[in-house]
Protein backbone atom coordinates (compact mmCIF):
# COMPACT_ATOMS: atom_id res chain seq x y z
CA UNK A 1 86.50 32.34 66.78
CA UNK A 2 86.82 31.80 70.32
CA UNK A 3 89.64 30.71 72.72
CA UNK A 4 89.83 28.91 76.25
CA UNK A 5 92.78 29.71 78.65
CA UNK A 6 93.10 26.56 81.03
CA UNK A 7 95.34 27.04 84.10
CA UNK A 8 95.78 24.20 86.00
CA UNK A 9 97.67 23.88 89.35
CA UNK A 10 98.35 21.19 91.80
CA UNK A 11 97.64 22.01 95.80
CA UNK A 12 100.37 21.08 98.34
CA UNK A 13 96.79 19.88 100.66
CA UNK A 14 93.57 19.68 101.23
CA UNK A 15 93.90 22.72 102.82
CA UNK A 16 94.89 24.04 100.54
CA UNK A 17 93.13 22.84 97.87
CA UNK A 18 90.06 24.60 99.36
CA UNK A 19 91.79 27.78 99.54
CA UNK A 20 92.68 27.68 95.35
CA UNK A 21 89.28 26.80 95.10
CA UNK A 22 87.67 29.57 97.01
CA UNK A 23 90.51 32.22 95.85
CA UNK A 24 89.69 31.34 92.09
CA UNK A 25 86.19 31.77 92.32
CA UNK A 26 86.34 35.15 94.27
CA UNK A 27 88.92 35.98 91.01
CA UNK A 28 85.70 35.18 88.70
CA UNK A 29 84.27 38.30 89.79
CA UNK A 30 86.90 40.49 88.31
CA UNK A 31 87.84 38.93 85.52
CA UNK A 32 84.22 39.65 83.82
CA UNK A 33 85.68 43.40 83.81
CA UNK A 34 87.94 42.62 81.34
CA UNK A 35 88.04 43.60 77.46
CA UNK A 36 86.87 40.16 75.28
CA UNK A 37 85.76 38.18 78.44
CA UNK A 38 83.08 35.51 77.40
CA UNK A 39 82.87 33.19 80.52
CA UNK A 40 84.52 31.39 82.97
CA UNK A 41 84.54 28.25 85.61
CA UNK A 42 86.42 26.66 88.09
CA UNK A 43 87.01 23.44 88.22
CA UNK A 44 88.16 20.85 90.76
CA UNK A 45 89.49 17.48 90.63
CA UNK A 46 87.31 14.69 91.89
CA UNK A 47 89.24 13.10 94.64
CA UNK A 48 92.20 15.19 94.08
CA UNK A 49 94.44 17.96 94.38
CA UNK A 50 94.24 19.77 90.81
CA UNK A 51 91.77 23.04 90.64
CA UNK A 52 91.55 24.39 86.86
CA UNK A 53 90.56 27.67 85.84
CA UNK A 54 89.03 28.01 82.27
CA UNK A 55 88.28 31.62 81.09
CA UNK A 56 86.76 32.02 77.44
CA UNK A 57 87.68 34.99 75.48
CA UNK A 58 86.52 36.51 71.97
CA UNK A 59 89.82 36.29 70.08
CA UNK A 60 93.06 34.86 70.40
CA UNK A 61 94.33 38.43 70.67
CA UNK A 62 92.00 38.77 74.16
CA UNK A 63 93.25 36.11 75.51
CA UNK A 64 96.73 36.64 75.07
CA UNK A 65 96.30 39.95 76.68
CA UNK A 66 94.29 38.60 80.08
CA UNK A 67 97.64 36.28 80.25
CA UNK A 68 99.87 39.26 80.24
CA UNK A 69 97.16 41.13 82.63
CA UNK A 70 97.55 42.49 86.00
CA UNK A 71 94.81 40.31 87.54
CA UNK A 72 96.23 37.19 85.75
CA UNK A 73 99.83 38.00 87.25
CA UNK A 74 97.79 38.43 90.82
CA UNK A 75 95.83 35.15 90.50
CA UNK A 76 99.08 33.53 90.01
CA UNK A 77 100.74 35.24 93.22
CA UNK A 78 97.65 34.40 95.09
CA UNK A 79 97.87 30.72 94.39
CA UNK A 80 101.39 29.86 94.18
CA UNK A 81 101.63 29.64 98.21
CA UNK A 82 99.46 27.46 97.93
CA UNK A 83 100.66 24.78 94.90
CA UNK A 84 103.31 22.51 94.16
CA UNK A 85 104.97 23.20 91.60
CA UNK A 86 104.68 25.30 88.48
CA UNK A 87 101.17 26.21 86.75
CA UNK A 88 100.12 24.73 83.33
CA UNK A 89 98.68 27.18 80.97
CA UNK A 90 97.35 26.75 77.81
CA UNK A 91 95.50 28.73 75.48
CA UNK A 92 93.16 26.56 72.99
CA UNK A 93 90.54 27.08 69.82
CA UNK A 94 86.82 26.47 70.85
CA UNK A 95 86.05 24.29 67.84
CA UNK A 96 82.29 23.57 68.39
């Protein structure tokens, strides 16, 4: 069974909205390196401030350790200049 991590943060601009988006996807490239990495995007809000990240992982277990990871404490630092408020993360069953 597979999981999705969704992180989820709000930009303080458009600034720097941009600069989440461009900062996640250059984070895309490293995260492939890691153990039980399936895929991932980036997403961003239509005519809005919110940029997701959703990273698909083999097992629950893979998952949980990318959110305890190095690079995922980094792409937090990276962004949180950047947001308002706190990130939402949360970890979910690919059903179909």
């Amino acid at each position: 069974m597979t999981f999705t991590r969704v992180m989820i943060v709000y930009a303080r601009d458009a600034v720097a909205h941009q600069q989440i988006e461009r900062d996640l996807c250059d984070a895309i490239a490293h995260i492939g390196s890691e153990s039980g990495y399936i895929r991932s995007e980036v997403l961003s809000e239509d005519d809005g401030l919110m940029v997701g990240l959703l990273t698909t992982w083999d097992s629950r277990e893979t998952a949980q350790l990318f959110h305890t990871s190095g690079l995922s404490r980094l792409i937090m630092a990276v962004t949180e200049p950047h947001t308002l408020g706190a990130p939402v993360v949360q970890l979910f069953r690919v059903i179909c």
